[in-house]
Protein backbone atom coordinates (compact mmCIF):
# COMPACT_ATOMS: atom_id res chain seq x y z
CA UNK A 1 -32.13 35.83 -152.24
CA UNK A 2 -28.45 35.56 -151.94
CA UNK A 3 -27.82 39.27 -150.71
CA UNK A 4 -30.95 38.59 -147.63
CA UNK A 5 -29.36 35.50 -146.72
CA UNK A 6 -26.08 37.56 -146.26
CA UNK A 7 -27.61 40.21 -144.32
CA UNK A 8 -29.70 37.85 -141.87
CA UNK A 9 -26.00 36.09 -140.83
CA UNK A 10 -24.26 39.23 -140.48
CA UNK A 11 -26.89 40.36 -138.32
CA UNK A 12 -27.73 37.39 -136.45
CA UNK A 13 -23.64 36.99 -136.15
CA UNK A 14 -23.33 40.86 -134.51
CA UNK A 15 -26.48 40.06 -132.04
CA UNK A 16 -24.86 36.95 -131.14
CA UNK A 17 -21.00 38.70 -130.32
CA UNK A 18 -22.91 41.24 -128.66
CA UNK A 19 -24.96 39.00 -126.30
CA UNK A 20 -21.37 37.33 -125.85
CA UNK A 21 -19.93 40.83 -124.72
CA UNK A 22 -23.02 41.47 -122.16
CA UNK A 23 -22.89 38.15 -120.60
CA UNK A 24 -18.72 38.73 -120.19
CA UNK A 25 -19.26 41.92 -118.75
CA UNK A 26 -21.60 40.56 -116.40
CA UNK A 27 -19.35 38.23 -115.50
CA UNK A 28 -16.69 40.00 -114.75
CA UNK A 29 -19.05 42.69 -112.63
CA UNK A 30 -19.94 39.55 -110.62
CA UNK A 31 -16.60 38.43 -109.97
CA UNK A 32 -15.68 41.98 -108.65
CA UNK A 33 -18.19 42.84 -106.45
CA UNK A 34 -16.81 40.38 -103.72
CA UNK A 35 -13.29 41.95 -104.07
CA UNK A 36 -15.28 45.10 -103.93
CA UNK A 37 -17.00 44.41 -101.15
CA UNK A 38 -13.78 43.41 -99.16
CA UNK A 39 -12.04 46.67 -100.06
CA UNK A 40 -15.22 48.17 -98.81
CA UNK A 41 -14.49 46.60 -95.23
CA UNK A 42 -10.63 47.38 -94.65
CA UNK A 43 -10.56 50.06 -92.28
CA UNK A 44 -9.72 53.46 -94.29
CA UNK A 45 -7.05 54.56 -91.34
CA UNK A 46 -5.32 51.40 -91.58
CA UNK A 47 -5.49 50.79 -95.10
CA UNK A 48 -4.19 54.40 -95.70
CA UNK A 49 -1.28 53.85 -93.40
CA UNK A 50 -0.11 50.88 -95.90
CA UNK A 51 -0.22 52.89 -98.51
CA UNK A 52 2.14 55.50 -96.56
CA UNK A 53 4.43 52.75 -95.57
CA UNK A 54 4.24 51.06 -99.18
CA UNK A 55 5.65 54.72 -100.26
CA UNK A 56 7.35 56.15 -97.91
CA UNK A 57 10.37 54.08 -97.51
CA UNK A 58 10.05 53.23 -93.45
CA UNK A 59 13.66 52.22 -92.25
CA UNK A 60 14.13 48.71 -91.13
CA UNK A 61 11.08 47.19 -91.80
CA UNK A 62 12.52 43.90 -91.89
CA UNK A 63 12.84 44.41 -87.72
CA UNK A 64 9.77 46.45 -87.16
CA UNK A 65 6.13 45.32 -87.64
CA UNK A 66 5.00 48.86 -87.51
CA UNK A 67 5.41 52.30 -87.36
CA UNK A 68 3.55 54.24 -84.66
CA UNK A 69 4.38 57.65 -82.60
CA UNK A 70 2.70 56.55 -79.43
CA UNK A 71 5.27 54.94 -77.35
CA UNK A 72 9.17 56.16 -77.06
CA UNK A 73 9.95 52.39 -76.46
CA UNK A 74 8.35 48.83 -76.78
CA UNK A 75 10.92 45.63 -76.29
CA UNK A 76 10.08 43.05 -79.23
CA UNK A 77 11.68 39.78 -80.02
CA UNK A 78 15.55 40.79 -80.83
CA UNK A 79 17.50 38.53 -83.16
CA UNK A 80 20.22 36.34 -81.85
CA UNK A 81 22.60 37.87 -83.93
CA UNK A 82 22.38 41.37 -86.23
CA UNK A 83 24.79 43.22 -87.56
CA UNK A 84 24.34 47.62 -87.48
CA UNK A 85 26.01 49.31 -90.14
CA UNK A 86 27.92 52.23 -87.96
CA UNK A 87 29.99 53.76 -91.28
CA UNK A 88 27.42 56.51 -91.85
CA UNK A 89 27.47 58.42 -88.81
CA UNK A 90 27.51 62.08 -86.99
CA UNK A 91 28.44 62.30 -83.61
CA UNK A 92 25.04 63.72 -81.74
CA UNK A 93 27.12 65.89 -80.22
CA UNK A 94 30.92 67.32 -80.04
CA UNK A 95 30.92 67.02 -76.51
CA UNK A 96 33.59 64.73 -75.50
CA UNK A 97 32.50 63.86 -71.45
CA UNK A 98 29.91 61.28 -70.48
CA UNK A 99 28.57 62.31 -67.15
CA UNK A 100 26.68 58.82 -66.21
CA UNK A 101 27.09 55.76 -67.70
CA UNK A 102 24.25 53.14 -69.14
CA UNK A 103 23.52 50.84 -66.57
CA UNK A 104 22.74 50.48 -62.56
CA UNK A 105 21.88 53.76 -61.20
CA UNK A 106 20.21 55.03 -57.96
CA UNK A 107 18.45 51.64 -57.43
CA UNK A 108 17.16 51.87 -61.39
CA UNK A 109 18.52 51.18 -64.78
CA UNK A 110 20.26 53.91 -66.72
CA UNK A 111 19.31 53.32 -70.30
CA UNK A 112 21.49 56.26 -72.03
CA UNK A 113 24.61 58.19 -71.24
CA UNK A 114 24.87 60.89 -70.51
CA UNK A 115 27.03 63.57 -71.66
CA UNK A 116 27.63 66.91 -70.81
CA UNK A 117 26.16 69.64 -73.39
CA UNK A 118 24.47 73.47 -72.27
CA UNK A 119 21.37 74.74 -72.80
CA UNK A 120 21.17 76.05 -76.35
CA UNK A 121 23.74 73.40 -78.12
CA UNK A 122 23.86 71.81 -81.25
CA UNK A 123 22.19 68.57 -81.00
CA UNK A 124 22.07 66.08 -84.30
CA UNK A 125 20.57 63.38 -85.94
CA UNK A 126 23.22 60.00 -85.51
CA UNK A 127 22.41 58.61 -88.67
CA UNK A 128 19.63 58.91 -91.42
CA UNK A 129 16.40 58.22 -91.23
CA UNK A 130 12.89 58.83 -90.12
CA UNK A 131 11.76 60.84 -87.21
CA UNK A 132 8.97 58.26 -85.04
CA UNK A 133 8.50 60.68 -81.98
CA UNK A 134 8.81 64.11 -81.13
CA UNK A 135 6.98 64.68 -77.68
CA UNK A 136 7.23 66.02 -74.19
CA UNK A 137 7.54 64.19 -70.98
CA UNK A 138 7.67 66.24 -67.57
CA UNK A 139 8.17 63.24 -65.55
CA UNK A 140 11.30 61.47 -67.77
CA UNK A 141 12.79 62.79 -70.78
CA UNK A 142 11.75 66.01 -71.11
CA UNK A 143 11.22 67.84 -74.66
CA UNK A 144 12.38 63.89 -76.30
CA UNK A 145 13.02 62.97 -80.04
CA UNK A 146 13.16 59.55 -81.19
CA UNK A 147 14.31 58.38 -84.37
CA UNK A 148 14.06 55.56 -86.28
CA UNK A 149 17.25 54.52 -88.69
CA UNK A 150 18.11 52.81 -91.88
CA UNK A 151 20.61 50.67 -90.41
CA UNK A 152 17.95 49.07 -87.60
CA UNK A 153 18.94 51.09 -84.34
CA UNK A 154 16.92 54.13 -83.01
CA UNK A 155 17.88 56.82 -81.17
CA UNK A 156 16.67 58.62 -78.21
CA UNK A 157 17.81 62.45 -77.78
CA UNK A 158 16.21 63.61 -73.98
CA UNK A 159 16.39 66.65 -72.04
CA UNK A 160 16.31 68.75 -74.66
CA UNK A 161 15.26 72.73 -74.63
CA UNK A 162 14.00 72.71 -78.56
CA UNK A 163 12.80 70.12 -80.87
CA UNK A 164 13.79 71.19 -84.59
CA UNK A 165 11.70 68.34 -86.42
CA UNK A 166 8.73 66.71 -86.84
CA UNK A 167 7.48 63.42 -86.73
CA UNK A 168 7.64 61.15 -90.09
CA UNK A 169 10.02 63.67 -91.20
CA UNK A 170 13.00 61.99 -92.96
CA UNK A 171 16.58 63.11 -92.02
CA UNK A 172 19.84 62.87 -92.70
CA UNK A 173 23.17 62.19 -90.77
CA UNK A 174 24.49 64.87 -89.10
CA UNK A 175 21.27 67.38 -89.66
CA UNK A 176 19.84 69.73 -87.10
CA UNK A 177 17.00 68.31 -84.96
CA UNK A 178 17.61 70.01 -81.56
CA UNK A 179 19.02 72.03 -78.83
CA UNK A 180 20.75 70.71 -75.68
CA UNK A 181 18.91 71.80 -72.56
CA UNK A 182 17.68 70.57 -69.08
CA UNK A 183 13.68 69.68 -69.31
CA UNK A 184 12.45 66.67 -67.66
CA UNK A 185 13.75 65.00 -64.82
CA UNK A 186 17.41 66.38 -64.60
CA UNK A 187 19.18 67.42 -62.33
CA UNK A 188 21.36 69.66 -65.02
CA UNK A 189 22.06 70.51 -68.64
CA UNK A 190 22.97 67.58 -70.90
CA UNK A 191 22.02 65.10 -73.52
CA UNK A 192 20.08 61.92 -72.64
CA UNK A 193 21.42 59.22 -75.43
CA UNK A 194 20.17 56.20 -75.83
CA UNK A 195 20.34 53.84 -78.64
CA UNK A 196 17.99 51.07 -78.90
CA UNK A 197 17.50 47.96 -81.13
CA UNK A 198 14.02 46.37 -81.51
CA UNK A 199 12.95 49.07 -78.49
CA UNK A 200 15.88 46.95 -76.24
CA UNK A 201 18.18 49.80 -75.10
CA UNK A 202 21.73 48.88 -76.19
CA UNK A 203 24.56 50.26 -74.32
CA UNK A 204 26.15 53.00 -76.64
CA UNK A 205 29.24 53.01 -75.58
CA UNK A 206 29.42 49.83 -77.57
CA UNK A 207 29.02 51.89 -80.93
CA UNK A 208 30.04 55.14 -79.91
CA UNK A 209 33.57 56.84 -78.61
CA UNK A 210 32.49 60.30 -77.50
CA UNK A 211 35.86 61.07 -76.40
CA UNK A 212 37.82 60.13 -79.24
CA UNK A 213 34.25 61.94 -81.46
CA UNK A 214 34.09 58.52 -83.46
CA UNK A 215 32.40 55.32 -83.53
CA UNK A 216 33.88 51.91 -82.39
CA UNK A 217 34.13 50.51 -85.48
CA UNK A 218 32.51 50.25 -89.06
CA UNK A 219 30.30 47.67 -87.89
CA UNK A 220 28.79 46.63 -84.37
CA UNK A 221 27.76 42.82 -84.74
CA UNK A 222 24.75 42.46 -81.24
CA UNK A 223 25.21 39.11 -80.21
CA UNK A 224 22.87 37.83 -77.71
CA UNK A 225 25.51 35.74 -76.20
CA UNK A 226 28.15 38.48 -75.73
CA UNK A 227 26.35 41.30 -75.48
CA UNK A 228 26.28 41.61 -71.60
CA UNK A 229 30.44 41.20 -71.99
CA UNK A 230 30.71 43.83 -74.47
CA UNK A 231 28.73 46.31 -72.67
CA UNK A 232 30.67 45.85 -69.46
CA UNK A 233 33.92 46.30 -71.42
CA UNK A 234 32.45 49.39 -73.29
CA UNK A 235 31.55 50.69 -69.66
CA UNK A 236 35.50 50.21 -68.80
CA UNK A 237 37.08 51.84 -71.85
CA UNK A 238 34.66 54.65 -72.64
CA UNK A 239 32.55 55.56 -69.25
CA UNK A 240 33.40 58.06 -66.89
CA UNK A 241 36.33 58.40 -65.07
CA UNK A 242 37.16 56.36 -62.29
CA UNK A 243 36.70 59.02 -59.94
CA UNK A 244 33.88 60.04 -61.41
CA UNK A 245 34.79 63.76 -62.30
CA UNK A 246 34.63 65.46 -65.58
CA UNK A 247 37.12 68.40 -66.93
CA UNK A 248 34.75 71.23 -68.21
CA UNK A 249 37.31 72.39 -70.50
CA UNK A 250 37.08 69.05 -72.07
CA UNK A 251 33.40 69.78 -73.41
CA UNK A 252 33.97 71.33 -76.87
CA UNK A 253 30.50 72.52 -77.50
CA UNK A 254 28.73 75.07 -79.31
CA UNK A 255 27.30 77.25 -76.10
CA UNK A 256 27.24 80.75 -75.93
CA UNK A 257 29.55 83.04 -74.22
CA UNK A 258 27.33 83.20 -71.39
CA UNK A 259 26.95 79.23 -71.01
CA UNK A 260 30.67 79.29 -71.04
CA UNK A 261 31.31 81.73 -68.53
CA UNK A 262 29.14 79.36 -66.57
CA UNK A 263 32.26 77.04 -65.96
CA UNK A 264 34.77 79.52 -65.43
CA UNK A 265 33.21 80.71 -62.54
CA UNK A 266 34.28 77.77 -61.06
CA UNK A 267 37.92 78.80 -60.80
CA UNK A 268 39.54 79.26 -57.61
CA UNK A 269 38.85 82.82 -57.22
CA UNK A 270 35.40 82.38 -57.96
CA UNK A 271 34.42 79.88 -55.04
CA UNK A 272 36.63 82.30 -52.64
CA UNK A 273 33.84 84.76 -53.55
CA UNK A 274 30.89 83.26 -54.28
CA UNK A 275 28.41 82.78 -50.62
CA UNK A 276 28.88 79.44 -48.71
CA UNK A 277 26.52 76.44 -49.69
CA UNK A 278 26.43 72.86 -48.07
CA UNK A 279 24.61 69.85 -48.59
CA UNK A 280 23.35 67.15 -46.06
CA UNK A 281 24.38 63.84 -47.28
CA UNK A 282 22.01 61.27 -47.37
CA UNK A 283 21.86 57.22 -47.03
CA UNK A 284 24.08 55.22 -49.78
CA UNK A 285 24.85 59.50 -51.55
CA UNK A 286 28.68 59.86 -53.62
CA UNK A 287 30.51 62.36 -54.24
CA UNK A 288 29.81 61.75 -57.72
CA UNK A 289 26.03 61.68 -56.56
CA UNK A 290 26.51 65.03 -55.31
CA UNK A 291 28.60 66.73 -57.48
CA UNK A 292 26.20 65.83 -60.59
CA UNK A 293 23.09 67.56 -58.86
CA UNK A 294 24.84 70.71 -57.99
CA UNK A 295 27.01 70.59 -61.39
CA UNK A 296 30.36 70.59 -60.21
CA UNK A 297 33.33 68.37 -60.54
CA UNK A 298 33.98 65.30 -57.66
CA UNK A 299 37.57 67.39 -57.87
CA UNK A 300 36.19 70.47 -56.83
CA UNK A 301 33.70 69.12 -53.99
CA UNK A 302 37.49 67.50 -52.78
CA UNK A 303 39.08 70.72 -52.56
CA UNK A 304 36.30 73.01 -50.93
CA UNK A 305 35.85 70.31 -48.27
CA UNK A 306 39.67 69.26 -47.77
CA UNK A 307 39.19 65.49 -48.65
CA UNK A 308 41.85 63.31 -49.52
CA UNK A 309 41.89 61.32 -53.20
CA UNK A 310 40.31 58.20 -51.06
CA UNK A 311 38.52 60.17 -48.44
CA UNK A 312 35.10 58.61 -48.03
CA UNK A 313 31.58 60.97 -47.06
CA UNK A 314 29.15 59.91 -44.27
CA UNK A 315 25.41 60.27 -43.80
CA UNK A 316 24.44 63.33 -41.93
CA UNK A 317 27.90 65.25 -43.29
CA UNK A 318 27.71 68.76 -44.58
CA UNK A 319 29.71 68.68 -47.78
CA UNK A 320 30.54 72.37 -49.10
CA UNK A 321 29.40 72.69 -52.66
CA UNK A 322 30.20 76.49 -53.49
């Protein structure tokens, strides 16, 4: 009698922790099929693109709210006050002349220097990180890479004959990503730089000393208050000559013997040679204007057409370019 007693609450204790397990389980199954049914709503794209940003590492995403390769540029709300790590740097290029400065420039803004490379040079990432853009613009910057850095700039390389990367490909200071060339709208062969901090182009002269192949400092600290000064002052110290002209032996680049021979040709005994060209100046036109289209020096433009250091043109003159 014992032993059946026994059995019946064993049994009756297993049904019991059983039913107990069931109704758990079905509680549980309840509670996720909301959460479920959420998950089920999320958009797959977007949820997908969290997960790549969750693993990925995106640079500065304590300035950016997201990551997209539509738009080269988009001004957000800058901070008052940020300070860009500059230490771990490569020169874009070892080009040491800046043909046109950042700012004010044939009735428009300038948002980039400009500095003097050949079709075919080196052309390199500024700092590390990701690459956001690489695209093609036939009205603006030409074959264009933009890149998005650790440090909370991005950079613009325009005008360029080959892009070497991709986009969302991670890079490093001072590695590969293209070749200097003239696509776009140019008027000649160089590098369109700009540098840019929550899409707001920064003048980068205020970072970077082409001339002198370094950067201005280990840190640039953007102030909202003095930035307008600084860029002004950057403009002064680091833009182009006052005269506007450029020394082609000053570009140390890596073009090829033909590119080179380019600039020789301008010696004296060349333009004795070469056949007469002239240009018709137009309303509000420089020498400076001038000389950039054709790609020759303010200095040479002086010499062909026998004007004085303070010599000014006129509208309707024929200036001698070759």
């Amino acid at each position: 009698m014992n032993l059946k007693k026994i059995v019946k609450t064993f049994a009756f204790t297993a049904l019991f922790t059983l039913s107990g397990q069931q109704v758990a389980a079905q509680d549980l199954l309840a509670r996720q099929a909301p959460v479920d049914k959420k998950m089920k709503s999320v958009d797959t794209l977007t949820f997908q693109q969290l997960l790549d940003r969750e693993y990925s590492g995106l640079p500065a995403e304590d300035l950016y709210a997201d990551w997209e390769n539509k738009y080269a540029h988009r001004a957000t709300q800058l901070p008052d006050e940020y300070k860009i790590d500059l230490r771990e740097f490569c020169m874009p290029t070892p080009s040491r002349v800046i043909t046109s400065n950042f700012g004010p420039r044939w009735r428009r803004q300038h948002k980039g220097l400009d500095i003097k490379v050949y079709v075919g040079d080196t052309i390199r990432s500024a700092f590390s990180g990701m690459v956001r853009m690489v695209k093609y613009e036939a009205a603006g910057y030409g074959k264009y890479i933009v890149i998005r850095h650790d440090n909370g700039l991005e950079t613009i390389y325009g005008h360029l004959s080959k892009q070497l990367v991709k986009e969302n490909q991670r890079v490093k200071a001072g590695d590969v990503i293209g070749l200097g060339g003239n696509t776009g709208r140019s008027t000649g062969s160089h590098l369109h730089f700009e540098t840019r901090l929550c899409g707001v182009a920064l003048n980068p002269a205020v970072l970077f000393d082409f001339r002198a192949q370094d950067v201005t400092g280990d840190f640039y600290v953007y102030r909202k208050s003095t930035y307008s000064r600084d860029a002004a002052e950057a403009n002064r110290l680091r833009g182009v000559r006052g005269d506007g002209s450029y020394n082609p032996a000053d570009v140390n680049s890596t073009a090829t013997a033909a590119n080179r021979n380019a600039d020789k040709a301008s010696s004296k005994k060349a333009v004795a040679s070469a056949p007469r060209k002239v240009h018709k100046v137009k309303k509000g036109e420089t020498l400076y204007r001038i000389a950039t289209k054709y790609g020759v020096s303010v200095e040479q433009l002086r010499k062909l057409n026998g004007l004085g250091k303070n010599a000014n043109i006129r509208e309707g003159q024929l200036v001698r370019y070759s």
